[in-house]
N, C-alpha and C. Protein backbone atom coordinates (compact mmCIF):
# COMPACT_ATOMS: atom_id res chain seq x y z
N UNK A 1 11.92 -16.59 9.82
CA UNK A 1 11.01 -15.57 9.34
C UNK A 1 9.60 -16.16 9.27
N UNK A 2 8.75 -15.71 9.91
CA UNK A 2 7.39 -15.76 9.70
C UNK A 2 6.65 -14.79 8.91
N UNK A 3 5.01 -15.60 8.62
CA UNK A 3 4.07 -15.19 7.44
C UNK A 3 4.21 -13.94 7.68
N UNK A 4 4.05 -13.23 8.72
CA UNK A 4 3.62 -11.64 9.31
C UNK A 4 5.13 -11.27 8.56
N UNK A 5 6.09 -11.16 9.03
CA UNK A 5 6.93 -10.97 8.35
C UNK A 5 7.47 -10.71 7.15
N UNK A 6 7.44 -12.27 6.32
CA UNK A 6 7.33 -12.29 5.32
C UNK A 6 6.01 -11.09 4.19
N UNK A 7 4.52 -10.63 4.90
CA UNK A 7 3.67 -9.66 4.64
C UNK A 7 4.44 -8.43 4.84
N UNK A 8 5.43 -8.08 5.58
CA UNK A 8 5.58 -6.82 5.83
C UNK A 8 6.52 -6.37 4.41
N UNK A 9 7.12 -7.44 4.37
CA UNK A 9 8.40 -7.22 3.01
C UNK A 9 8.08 -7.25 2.00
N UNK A 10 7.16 -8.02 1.59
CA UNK A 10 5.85 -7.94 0.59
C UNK A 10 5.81 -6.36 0.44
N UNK A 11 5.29 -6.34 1.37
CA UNK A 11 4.18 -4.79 1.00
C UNK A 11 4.89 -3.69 0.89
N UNK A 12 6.69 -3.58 1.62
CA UNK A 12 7.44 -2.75 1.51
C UNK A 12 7.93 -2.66 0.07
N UNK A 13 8.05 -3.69 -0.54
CA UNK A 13 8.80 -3.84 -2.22
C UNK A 13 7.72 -3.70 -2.78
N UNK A 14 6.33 -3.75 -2.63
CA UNK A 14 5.36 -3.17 -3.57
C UNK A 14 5.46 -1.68 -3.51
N UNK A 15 5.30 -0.98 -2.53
CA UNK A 15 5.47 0.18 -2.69
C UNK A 15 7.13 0.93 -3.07
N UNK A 16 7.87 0.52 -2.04
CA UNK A 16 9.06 0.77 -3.06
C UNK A 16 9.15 0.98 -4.51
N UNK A 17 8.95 -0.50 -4.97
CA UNK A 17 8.78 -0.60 -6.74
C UNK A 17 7.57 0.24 -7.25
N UNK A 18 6.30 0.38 -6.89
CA UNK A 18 5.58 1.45 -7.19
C UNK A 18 6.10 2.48 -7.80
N UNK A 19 7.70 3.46 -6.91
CA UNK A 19 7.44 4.82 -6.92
C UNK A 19 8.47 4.10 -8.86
N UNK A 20 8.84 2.93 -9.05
CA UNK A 20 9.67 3.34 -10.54
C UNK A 20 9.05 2.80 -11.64
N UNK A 21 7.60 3.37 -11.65
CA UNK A 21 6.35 3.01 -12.32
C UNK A 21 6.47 4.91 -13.22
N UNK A 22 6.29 4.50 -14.39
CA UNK A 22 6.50 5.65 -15.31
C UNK A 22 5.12 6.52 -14.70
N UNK A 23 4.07 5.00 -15.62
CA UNK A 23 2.37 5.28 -15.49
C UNK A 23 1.99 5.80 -14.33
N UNK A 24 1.39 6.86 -14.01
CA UNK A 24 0.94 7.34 -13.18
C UNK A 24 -0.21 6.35 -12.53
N UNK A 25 -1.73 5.83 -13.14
CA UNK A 25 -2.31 5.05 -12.66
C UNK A 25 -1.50 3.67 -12.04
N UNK A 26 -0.54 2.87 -12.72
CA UNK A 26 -0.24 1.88 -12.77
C UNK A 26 1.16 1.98 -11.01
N UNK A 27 1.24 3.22 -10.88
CA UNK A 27 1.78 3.69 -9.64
C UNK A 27 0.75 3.57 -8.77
N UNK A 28 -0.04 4.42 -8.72
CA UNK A 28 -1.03 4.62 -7.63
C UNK A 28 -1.72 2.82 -7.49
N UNK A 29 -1.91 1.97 -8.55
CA UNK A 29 -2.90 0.70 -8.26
C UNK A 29 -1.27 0.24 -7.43
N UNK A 30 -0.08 0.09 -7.89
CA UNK A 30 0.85 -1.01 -7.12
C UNK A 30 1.32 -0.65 -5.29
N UNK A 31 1.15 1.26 -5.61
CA UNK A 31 1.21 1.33 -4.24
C UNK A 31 -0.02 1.00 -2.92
N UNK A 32 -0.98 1.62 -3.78
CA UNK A 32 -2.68 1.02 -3.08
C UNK A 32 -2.81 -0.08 -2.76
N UNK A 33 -1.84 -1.14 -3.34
CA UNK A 33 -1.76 -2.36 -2.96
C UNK A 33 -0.89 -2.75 -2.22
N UNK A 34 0.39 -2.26 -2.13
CA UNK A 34 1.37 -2.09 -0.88
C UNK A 34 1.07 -1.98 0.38
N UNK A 35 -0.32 -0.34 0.09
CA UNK A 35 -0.56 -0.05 1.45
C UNK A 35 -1.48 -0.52 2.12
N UNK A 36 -2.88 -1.28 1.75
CA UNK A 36 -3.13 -2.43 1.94
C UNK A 36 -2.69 -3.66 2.65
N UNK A 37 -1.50 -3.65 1.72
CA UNK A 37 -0.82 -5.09 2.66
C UNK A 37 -0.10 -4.68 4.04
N UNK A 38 0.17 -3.41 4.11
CA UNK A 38 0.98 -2.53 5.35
C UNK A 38 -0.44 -2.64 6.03
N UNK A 39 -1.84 -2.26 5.91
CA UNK A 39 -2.63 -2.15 6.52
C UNK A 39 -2.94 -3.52 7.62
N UNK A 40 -2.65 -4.73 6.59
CA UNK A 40 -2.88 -6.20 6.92
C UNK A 40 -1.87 -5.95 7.99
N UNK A 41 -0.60 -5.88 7.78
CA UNK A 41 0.60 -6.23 8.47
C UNK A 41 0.94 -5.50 9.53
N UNK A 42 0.18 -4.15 9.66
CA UNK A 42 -0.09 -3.70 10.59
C UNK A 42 -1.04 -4.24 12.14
N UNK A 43 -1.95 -4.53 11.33
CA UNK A 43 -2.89 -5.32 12.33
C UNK A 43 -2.67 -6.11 12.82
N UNK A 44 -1.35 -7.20 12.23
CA UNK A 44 -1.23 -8.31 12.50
C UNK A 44 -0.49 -8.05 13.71
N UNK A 45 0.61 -7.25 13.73
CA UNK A 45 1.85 -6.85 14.67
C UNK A 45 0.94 -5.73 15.73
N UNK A 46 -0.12 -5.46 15.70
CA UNK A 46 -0.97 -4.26 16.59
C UNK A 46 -0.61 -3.18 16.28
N UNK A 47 -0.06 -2.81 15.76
CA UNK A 47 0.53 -1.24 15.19
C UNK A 47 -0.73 -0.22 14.65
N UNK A 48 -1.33 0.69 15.47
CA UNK A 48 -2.39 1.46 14.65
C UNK A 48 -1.27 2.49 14.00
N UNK A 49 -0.64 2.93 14.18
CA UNK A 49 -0.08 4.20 13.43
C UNK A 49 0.12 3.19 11.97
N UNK A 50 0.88 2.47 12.07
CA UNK A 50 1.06 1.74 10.35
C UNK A 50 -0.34 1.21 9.79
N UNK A 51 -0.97 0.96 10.51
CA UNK A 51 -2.39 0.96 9.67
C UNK A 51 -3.03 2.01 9.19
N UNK A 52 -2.83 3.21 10.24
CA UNK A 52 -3.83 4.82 9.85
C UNK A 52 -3.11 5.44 8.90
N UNK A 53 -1.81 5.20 8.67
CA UNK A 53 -1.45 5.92 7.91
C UNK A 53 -1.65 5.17 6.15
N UNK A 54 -1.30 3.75 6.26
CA UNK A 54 -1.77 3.01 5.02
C UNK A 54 -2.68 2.81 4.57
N UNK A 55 -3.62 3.11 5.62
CA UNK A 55 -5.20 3.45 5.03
C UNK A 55 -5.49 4.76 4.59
N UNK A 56 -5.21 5.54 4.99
CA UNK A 56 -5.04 7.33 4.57
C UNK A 56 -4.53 6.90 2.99
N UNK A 57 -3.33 6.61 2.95
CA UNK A 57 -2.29 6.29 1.15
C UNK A 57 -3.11 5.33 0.74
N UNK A 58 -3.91 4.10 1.28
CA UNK A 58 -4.50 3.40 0.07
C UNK A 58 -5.96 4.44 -0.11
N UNK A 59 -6.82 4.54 0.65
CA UNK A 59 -7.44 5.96 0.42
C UNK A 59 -7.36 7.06 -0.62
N UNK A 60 -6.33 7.40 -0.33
CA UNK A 60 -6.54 8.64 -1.11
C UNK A 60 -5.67 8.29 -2.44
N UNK A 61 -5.10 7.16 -2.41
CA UNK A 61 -4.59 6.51 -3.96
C UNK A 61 -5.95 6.25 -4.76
N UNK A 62 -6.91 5.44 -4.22
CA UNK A 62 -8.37 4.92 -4.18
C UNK A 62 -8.88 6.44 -5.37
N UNK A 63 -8.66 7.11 -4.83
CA UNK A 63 -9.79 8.71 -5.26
C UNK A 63 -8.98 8.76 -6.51
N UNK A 64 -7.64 9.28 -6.49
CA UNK A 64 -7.25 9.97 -7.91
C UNK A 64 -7.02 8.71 -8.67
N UNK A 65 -7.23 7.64 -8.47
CA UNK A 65 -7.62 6.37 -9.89
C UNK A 65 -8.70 6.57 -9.71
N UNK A 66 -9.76 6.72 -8.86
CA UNK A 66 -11.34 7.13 -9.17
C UNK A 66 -11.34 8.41 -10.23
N UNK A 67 -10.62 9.29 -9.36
CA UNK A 67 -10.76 10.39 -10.33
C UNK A 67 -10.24 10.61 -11.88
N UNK A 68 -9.26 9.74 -11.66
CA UNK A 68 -8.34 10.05 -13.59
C UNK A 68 -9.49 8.81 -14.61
N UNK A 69 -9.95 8.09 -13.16
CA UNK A 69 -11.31 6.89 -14.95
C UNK A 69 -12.46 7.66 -15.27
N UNK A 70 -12.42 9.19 -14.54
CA UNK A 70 -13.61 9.73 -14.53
C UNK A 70 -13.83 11.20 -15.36
């Protein structure tokens, strides 16, 4: 198993574990950070669809924690 690898599983168990987050904010920051790392791990492997779409979910995770501190 390599680093790329090892990033992809990372970022899959962050978001996984995300969705059994009570806290609504404390969901949205662990998945934003999942999808992020899908974004990384995307790039790494050339994959644009797993990047556009993890940037869309860290995105629009991004807004409604913008929006609920606001």
């Amino acid at each position: 198993m390599n680093g790329t690898e090892i990033l992809g599983y990372i970022a899959m168990a962050m978001v996984a574990c995300s969705f059994l987050l009570k806290d609504v904010i404390k969901l949205r920051l662990v998945n934003a950070a999942g999808a992020v790392c899908f974004v990384i791990y995307g790039g790494l492997i050339g994959s644009y669809p797993v990047m556009g779409l993890n940037t869309f979910v860290a995105v629009v995770n991004g807004y409604y924690i913008w929006k609920a501190k606001h």
